[in-house]
PDB file of N, CA and C in Angstrom:
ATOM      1  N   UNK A   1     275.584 110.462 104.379  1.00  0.00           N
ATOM      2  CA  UNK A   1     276.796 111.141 103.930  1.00  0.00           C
ATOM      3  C   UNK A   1     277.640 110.199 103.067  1.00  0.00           C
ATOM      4  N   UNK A   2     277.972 109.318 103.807  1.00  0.00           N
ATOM      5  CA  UNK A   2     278.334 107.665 102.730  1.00  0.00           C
ATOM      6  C   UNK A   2     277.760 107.963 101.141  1.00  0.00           C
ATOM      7  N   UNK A   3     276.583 107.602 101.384  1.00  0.00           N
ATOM      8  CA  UNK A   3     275.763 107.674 100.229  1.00  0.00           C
ATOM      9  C   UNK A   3     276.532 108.674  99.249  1.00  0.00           C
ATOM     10  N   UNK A   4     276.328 109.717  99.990  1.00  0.00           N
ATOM     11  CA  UNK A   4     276.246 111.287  98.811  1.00  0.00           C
ATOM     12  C   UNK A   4     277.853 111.302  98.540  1.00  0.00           C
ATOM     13  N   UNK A   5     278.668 111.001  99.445  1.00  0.00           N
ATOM     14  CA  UNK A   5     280.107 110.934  98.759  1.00  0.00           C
ATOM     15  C   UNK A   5     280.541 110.162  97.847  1.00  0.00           C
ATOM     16  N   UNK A   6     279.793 108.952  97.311  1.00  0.00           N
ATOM     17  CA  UNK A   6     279.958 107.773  96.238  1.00  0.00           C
ATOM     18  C   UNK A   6     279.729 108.102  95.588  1.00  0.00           C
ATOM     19  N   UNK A   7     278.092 109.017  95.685  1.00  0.00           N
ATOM     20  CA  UNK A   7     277.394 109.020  94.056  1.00  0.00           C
ATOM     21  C   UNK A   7     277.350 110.336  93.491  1.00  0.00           C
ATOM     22  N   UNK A   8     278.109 111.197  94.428  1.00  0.00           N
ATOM     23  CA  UNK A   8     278.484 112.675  94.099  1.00  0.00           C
ATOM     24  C   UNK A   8     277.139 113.196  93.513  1.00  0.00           C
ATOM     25  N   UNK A   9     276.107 113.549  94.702  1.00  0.00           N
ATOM     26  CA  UNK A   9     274.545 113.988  94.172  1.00  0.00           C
ATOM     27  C   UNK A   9     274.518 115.255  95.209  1.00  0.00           C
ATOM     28  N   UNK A  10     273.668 115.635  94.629  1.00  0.00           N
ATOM     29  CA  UNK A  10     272.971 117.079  95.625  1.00  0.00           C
ATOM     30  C   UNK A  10     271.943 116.811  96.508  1.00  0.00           C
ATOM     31  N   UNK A  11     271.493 117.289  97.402  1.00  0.00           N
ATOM     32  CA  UNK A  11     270.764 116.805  97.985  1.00  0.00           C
ATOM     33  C   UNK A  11     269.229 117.520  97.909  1.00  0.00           C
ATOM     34  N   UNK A  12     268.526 117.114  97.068  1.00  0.00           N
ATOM     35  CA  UNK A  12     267.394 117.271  96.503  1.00  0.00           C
ATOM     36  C   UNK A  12     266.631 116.288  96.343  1.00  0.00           C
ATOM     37  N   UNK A  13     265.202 116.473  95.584  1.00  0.00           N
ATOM     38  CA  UNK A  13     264.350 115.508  95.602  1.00  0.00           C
ATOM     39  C   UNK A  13     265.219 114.192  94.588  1.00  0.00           C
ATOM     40  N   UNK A  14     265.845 114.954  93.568  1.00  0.00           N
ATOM     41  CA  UNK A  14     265.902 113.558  92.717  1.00  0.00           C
ATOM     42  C   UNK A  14     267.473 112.681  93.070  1.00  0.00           C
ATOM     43  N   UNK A  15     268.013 113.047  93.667  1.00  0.00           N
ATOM     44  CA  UNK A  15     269.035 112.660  94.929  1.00  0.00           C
ATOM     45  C   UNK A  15     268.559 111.683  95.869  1.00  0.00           C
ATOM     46  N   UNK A  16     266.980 112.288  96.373  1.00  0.00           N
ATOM     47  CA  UNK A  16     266.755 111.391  97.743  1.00  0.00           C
ATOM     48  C   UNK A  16     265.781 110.653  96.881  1.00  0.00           C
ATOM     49  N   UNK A  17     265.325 110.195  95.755  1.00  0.00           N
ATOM     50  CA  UNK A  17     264.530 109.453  95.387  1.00  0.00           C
ATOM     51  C   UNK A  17     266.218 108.139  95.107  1.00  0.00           C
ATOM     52  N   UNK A  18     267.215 108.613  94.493  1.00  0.00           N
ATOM     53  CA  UNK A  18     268.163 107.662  94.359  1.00  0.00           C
ATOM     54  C   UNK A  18     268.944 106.990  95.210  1.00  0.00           C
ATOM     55  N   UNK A  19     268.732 107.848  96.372  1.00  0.00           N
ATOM     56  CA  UNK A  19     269.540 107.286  97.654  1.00  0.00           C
ATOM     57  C   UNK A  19     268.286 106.102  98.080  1.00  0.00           C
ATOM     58  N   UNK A  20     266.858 106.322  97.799  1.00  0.00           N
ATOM     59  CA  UNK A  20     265.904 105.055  98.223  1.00  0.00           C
ATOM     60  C   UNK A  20     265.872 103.868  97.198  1.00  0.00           C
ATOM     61  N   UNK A  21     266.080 104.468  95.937  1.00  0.00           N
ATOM     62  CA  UNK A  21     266.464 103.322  95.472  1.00  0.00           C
ATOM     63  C   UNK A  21     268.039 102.396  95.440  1.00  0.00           C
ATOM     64  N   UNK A  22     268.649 103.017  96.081  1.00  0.00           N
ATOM     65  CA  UNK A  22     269.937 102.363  96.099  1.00  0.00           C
ATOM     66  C   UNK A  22     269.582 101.673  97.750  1.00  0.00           C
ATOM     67  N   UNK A  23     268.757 101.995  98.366  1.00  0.00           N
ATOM     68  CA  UNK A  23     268.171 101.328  99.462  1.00  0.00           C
ATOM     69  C   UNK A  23     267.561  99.535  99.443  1.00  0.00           C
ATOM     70  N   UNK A  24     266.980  99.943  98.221  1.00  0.00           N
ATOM     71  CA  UNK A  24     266.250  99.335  97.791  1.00  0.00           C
ATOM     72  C   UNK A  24     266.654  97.530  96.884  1.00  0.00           C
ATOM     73  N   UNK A  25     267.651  98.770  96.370  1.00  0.00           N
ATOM     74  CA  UNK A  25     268.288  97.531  95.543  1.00  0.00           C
ATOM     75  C   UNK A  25     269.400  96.680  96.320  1.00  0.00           C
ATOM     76  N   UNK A  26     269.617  97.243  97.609  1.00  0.00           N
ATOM     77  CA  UNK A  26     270.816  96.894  98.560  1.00  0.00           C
ATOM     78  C   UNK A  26     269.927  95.145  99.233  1.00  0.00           C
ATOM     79  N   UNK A  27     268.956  95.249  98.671  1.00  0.00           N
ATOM     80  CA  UNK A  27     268.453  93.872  99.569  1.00  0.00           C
ATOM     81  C   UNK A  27     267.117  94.211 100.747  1.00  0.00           C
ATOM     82  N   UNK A  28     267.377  95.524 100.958  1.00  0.00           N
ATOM     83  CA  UNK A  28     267.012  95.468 102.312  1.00  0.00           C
ATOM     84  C   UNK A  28     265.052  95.479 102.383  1.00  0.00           C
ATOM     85  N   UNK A  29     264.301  95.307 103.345  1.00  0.00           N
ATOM     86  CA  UNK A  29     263.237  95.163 103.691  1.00  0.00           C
ATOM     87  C   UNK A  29     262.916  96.600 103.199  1.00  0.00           C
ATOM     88  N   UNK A  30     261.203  96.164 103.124  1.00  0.00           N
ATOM     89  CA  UNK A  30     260.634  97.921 103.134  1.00  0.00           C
ATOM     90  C   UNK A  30     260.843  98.768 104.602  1.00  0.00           C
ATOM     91  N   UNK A  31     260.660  97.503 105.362  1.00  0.00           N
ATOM     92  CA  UNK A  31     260.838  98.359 106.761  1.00  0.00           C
ATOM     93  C   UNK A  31     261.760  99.054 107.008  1.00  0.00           C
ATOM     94  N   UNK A  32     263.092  98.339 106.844  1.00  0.00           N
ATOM     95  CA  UNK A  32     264.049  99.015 106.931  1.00  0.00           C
ATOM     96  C   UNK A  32     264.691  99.811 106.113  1.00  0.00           C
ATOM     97  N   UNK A  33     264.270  99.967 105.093  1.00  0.00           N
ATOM     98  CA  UNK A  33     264.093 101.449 104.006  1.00  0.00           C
ATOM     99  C   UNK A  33     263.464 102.098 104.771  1.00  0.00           C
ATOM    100  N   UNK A  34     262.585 101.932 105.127  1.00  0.00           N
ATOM    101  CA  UNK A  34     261.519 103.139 106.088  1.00  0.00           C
ATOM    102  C   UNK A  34     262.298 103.563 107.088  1.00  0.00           C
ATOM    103  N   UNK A  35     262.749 102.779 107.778  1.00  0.00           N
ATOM    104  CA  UNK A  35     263.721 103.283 109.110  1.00  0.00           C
ATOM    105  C   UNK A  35     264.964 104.157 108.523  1.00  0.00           C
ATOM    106  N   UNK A  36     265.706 104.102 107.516  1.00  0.00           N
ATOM    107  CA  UNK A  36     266.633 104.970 107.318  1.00  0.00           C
ATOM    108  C   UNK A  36     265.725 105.714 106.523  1.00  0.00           C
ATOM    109  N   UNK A  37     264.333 106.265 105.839  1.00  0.00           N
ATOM    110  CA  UNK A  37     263.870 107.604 105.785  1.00  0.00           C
ATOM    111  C   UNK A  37     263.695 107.939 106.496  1.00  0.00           C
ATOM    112  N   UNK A  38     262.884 107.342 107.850  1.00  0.00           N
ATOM    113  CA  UNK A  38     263.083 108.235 109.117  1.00  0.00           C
ATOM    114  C   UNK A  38     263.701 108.556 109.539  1.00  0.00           C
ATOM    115  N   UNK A  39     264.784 108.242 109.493  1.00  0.00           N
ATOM    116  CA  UNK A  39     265.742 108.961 109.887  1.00  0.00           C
ATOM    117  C   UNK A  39     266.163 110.286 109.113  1.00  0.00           C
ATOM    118  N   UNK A  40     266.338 110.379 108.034  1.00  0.00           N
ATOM    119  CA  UNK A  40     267.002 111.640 107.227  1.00  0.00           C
ATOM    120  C   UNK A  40     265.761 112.472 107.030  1.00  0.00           C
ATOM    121  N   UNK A  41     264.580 112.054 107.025  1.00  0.00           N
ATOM    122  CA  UNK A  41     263.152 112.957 106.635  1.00  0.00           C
ATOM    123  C   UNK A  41     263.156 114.187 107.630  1.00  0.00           C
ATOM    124  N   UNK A  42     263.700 113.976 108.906  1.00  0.00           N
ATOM    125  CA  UNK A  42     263.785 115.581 109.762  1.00  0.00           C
ATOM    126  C   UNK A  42     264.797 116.148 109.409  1.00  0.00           C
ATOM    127  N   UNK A  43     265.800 115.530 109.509  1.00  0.00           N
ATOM    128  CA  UNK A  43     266.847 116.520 108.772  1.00  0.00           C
ATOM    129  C   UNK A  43     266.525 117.601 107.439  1.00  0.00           C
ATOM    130  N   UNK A  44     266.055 116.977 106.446  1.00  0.00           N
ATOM    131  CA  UNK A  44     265.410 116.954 105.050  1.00  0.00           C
ATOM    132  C   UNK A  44     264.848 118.170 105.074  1.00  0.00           C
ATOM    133  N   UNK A  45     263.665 118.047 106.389  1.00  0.00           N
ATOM    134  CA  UNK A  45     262.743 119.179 106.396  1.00  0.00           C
ATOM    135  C   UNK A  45     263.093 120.088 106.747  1.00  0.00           C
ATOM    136  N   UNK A  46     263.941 119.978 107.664  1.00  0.00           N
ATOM    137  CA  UNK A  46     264.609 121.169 108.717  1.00  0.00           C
ATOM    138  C   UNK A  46     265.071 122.201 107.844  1.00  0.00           C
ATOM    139  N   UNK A  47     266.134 121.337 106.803  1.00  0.00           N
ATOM    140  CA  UNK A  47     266.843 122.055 105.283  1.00  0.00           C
ATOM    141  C   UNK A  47     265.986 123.087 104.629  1.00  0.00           C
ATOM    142  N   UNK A  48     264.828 122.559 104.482  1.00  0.00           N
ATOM    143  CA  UNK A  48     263.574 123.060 103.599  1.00  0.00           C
ATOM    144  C   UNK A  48     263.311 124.176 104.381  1.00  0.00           C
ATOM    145  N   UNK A  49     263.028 124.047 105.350  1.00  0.00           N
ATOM    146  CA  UNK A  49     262.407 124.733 106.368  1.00  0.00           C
ATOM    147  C   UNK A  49     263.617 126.508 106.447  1.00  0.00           C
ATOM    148  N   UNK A  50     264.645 125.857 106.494  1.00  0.00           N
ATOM    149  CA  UNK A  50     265.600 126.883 105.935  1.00  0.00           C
ATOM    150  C   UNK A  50     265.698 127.274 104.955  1.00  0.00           C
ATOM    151  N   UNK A  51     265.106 126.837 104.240  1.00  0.00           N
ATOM    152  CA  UNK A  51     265.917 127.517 102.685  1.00  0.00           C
ATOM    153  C   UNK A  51     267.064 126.923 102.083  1.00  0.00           C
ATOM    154  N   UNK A  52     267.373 125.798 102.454  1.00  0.00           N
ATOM    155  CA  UNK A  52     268.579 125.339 101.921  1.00  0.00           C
ATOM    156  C   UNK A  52     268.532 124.370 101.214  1.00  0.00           C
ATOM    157  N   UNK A  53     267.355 123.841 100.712  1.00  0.00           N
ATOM    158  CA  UNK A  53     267.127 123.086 100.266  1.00  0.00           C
ATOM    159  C   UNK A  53     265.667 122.929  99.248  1.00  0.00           C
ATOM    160  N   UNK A  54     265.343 122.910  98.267  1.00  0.00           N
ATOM    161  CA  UNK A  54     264.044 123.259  97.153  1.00  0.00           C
ATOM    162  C   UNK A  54     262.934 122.147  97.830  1.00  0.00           C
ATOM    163  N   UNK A  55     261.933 122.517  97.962  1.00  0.00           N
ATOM    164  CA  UNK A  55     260.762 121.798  98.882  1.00  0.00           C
ATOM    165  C   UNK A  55     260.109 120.256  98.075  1.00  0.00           C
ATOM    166  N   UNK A  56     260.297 119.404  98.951  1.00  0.00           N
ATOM    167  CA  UNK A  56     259.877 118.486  98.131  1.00  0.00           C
ATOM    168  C   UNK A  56     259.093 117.515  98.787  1.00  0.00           C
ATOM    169  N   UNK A  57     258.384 116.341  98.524  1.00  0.00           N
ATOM    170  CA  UNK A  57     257.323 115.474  99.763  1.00  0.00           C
ATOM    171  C   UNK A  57     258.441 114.589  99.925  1.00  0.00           C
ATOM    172  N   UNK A  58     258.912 114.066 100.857  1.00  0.00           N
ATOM    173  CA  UNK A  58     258.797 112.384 101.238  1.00  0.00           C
ATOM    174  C   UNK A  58     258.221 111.685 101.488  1.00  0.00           C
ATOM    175  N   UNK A  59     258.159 110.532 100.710  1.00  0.00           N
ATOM    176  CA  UNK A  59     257.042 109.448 101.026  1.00  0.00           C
ATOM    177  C   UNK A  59     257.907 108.355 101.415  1.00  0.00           C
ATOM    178  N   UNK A  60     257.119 107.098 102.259  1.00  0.00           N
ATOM    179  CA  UNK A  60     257.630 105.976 102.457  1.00  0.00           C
ATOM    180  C   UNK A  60     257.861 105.102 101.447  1.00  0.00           C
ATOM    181  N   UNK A  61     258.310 104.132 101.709  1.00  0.00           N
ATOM    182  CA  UNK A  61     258.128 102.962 100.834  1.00  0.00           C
ATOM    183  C   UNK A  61     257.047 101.871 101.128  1.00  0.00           C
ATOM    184  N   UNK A  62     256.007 101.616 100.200  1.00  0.00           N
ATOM    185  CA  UNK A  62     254.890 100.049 100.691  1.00  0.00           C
ATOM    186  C   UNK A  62     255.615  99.191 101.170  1.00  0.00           C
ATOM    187  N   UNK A  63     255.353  99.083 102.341  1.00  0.00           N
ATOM    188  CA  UNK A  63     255.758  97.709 102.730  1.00  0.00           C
ATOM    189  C   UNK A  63     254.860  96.436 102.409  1.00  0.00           C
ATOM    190  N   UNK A  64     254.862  94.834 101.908  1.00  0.00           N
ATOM    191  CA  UNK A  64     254.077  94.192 101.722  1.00  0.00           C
ATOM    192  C   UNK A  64     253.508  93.335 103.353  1.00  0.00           C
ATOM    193  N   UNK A  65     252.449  93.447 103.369  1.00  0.00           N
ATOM    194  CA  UNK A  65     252.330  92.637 105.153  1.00  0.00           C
ATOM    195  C   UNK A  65     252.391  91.079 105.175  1.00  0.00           C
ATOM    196  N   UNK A  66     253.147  90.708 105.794  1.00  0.00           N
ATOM    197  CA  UNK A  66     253.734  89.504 105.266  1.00  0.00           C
ATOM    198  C   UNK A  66     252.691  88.592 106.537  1.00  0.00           C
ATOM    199  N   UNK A  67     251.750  87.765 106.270  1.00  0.00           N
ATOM    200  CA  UNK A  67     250.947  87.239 107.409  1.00  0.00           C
ATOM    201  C   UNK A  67     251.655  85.633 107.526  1.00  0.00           C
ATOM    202  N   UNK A  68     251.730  85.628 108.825  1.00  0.00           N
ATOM    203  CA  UNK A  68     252.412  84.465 109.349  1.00  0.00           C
ATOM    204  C   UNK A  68     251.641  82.862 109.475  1.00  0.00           C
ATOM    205  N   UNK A  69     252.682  82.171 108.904  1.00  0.00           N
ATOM    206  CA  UNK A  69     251.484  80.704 108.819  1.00  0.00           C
ATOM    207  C   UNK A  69     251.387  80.260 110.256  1.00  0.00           C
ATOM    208  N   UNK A  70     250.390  79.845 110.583  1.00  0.00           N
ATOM    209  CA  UNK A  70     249.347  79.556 112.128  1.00  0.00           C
ATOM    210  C   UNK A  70     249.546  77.807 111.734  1.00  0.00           C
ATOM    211  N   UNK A  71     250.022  77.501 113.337  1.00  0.00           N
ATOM    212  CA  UNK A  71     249.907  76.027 113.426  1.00  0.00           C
ATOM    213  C   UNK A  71     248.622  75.189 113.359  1.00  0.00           C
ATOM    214  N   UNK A  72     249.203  73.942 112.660  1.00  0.00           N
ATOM    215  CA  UNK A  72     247.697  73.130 112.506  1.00  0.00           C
ATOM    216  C   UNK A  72     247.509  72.801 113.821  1.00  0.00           C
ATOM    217  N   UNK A  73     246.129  72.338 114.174  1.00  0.00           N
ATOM    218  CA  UNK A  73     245.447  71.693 115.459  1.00  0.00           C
ATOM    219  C   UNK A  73     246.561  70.591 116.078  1.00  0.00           C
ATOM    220  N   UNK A  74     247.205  69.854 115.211  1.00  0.00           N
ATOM    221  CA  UNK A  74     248.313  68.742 115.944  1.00  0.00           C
ATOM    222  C   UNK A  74     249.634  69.417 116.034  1.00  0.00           C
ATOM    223  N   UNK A  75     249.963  70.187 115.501  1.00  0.00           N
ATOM    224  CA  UNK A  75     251.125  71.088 115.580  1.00  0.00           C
ATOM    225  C   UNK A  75     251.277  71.914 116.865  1.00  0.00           C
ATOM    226  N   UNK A  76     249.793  72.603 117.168  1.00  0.00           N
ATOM    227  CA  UNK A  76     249.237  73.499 118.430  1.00  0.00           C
ATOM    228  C   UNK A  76     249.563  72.229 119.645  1.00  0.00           C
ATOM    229  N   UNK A  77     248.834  70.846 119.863  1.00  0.00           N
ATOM    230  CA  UNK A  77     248.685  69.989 120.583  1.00  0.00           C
ATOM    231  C   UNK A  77     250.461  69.547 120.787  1.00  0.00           C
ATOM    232  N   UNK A  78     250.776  69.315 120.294  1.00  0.00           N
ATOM    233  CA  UNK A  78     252.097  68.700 120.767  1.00  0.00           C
ATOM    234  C   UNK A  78     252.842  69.917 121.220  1.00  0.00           C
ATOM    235  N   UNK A  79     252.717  70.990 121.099  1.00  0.00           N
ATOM    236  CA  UNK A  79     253.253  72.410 121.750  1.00  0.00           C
ATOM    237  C   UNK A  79     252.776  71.998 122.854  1.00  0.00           C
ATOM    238  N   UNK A  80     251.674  72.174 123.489  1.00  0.00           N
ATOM    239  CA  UNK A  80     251.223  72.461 124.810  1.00  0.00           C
ATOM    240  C   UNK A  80     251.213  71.021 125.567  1.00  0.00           C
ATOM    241  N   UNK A  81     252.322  69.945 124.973  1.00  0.00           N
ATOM    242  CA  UNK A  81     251.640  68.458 125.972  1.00  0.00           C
ATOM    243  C   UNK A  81     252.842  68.988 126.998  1.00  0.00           C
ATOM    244  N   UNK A  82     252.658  68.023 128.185  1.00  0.00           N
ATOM    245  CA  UNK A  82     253.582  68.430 129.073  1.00  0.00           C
ATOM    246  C   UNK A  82     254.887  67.387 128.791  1.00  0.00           C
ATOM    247  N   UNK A  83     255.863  67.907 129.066  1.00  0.00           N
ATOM    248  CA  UNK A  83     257.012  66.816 128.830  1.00  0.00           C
ATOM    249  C   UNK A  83     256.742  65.244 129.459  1.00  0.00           C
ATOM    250  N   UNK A  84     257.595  64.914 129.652  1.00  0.00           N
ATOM    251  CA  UNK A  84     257.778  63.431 130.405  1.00  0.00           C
ATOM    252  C   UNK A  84     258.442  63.632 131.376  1.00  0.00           C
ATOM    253  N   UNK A  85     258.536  63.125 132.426  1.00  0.00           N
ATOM    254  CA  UNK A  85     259.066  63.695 133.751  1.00  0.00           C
ATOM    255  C   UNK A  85     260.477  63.288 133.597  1.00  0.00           C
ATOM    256  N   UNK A  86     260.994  62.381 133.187  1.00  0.00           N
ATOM    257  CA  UNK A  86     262.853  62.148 132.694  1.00  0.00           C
ATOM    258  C   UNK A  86     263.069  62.937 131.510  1.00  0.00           C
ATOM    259  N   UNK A  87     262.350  64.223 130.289  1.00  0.00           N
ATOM    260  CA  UNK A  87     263.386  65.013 129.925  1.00  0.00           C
ATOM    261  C   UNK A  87     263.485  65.794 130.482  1.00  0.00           C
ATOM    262  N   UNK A  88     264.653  66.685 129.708  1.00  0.00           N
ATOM    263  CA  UNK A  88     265.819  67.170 130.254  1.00  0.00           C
ATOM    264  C   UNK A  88     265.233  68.695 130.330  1.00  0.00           C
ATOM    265  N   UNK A  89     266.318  69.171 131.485  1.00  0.00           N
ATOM    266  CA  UNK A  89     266.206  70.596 131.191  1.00  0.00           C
ATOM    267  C   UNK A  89     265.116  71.639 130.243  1.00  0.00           C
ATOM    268  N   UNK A  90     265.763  71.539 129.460  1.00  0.00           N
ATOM    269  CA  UNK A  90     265.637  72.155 128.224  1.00  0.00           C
ATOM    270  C   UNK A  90     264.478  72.151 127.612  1.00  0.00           C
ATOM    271  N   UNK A  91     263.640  70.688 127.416  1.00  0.00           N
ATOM    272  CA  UNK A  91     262.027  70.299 127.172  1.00  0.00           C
ATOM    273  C   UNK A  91     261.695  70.932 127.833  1.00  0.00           C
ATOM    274  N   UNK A  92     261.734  71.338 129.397  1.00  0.00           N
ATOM    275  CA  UNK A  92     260.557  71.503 130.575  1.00  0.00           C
ATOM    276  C   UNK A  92     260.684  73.168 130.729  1.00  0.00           C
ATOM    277  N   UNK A  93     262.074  73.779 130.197  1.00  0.00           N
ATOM    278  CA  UNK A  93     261.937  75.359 129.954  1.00  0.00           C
ATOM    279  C   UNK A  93     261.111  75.452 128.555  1.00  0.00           C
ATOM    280  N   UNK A  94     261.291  75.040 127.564  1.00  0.00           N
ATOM    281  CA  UNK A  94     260.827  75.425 126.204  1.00  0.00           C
ATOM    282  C   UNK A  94     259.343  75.528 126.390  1.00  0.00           C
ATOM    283  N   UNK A  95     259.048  73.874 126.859  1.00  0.00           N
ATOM    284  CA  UNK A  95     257.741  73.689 127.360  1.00  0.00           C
ATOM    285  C   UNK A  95     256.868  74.934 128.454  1.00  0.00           C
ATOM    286  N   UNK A  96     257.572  75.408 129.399  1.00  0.00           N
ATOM    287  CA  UNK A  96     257.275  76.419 130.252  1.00  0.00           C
ATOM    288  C   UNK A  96     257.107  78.207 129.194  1.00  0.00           C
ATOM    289  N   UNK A  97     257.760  77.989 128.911  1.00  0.00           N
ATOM    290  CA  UNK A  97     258.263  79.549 128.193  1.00  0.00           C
ATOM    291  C   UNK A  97     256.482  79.477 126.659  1.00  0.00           C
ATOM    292  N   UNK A  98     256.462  78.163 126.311  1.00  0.00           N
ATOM    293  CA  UNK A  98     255.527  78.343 125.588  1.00  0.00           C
ATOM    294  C   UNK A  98     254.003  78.762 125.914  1.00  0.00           C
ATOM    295  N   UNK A  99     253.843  77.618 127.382  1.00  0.00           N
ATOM    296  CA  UNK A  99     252.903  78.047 127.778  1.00  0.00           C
ATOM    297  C   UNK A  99     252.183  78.908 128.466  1.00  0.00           C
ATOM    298  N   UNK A 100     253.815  79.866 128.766  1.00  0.00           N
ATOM    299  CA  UNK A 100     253.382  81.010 129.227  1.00  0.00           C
ATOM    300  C   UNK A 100     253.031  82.024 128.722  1.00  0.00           C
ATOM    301  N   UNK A 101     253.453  82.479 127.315  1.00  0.00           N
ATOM    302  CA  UNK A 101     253.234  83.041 125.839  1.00  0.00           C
ATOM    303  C   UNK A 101     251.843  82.459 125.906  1.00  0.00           C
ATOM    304  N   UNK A 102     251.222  81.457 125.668  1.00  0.00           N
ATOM    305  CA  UNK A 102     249.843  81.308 125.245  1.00  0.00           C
ATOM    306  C   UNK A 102     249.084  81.623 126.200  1.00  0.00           C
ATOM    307  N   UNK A 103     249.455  82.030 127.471  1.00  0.00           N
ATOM    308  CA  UNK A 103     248.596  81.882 128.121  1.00  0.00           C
ATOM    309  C   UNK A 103     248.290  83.400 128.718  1.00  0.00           C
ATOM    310  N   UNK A 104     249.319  84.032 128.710  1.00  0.00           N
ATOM    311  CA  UNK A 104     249.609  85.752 128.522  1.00  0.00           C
ATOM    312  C   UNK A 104     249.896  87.047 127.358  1.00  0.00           C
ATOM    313  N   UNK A 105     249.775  86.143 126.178  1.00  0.00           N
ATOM    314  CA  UNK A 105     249.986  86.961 124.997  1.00  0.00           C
ATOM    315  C   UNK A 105     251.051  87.814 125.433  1.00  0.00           C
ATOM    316  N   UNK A 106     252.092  87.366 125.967  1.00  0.00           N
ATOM    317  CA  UNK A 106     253.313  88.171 126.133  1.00  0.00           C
ATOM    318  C   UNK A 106     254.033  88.318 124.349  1.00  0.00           C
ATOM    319  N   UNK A 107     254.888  89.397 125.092  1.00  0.00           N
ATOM    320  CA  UNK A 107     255.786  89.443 123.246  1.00  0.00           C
ATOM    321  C   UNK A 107     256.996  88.964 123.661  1.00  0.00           C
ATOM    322  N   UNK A 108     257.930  88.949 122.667  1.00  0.00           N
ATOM    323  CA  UNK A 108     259.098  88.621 122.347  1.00  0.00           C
ATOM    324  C   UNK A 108     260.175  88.966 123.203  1.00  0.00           C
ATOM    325  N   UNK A 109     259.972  90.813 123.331  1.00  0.00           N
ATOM    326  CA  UNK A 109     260.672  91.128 123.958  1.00  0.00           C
ATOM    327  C   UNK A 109     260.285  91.156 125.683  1.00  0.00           C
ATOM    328  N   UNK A 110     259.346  91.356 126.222  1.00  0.00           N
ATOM    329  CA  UNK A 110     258.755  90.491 127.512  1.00  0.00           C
ATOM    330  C   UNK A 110     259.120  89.166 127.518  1.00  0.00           C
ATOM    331  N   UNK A 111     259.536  88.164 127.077  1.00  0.00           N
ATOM    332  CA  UNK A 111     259.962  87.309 127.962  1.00  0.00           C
ATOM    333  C   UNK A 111     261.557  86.934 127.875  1.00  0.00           C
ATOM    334  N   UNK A 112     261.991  87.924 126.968  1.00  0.00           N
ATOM    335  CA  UNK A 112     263.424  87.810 127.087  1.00  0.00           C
ATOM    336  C   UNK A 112     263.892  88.620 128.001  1.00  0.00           C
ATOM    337  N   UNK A 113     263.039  89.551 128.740  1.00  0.00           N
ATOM    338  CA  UNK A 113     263.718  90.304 130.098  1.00  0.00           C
ATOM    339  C   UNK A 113     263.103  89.736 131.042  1.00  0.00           C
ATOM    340  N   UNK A 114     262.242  88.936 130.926  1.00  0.00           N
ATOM    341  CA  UNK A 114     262.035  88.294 132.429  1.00  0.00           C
ATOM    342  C   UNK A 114     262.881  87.755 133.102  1.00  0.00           C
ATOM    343  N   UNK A 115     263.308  87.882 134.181  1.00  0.00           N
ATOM    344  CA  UNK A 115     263.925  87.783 135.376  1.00  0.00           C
ATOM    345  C   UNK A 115     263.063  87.255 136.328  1.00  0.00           C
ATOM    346  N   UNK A 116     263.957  85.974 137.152  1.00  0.00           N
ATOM    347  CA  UNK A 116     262.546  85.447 138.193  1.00  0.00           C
ATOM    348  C   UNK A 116     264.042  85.644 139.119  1.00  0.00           C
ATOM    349  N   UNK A 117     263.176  86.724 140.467  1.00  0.00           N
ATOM    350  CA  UNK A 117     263.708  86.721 141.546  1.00  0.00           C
ATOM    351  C   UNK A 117     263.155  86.286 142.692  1.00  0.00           C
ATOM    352  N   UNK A 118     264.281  85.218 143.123  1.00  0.00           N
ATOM    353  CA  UNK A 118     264.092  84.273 144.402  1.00  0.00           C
ATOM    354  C   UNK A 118     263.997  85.332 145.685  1.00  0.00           C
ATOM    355  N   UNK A 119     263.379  85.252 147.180  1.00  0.00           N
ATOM    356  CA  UNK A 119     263.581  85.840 148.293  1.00  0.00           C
ATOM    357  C   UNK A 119     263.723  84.795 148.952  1.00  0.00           C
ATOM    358  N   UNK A 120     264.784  84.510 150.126  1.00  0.00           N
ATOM    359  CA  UNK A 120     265.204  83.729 150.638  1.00  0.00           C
ATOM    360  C   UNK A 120     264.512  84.272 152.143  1.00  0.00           C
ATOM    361  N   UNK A 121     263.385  83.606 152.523  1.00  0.00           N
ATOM    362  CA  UNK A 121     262.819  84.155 153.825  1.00  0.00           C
ATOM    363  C   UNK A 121     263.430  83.264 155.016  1.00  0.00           C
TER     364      UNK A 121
END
């Protein structure tokens, strides 16, 4: 709605091709171009689907797959050594949290809700 009140457009195909490129040019990722078409693409259709709107495709935007650089063999090795028994805190969680990721292919968001609950028997 933002959008369409700035650029005073109709809401049609050549409207929603300008609202993606003003997406586009805003900086943002393909992904997240994609996430705000998903969002308006049911609405869109629903319109169509009524009659209120002239029938048109939506397509996504390519996203490029961006592949992540993989640690060298000494990069991997000093990840997994065990601390030294005098550092601190902080070494012996980082150290823990890594090797538990390698060792469970957990994700990101799995080990930021882990919770370790104590029972006091």
């Amino acid at each position: 709605m933002k959008f369409l009140s700035d650029e005073q457009l109709a809401v049609n195909e050549a409207g929603f091709k300008r609202y993606v490129i003003h997406l586009t040019d805003s900086g943002m990722t393909a992904n997240s171009v994609n996430h705000y078409i998903r969002s308006v693409k049911v609405f869109l259709y629903w319109c169509m689907e009524q009659d209120e709107i002239a029938l048109f495709k939506i397509k996504m935007v390519k996203a490029k797959e961006n592949i992540k650089d993989v640690y060298m063999q000494e990069e991997f090795c000093a990840l997994i050594q065990p601390p030294k028994r005098e550092d601190s805190f902080v070494v012996w969680r980082s150290w823990a949290i890594i090797n538990f990721i390698l060792g469970t292919a957990a994700r990101e968001a799995t080990v930021c809700e882990m919770q370790i609950h104590f029972t006091v028997l």
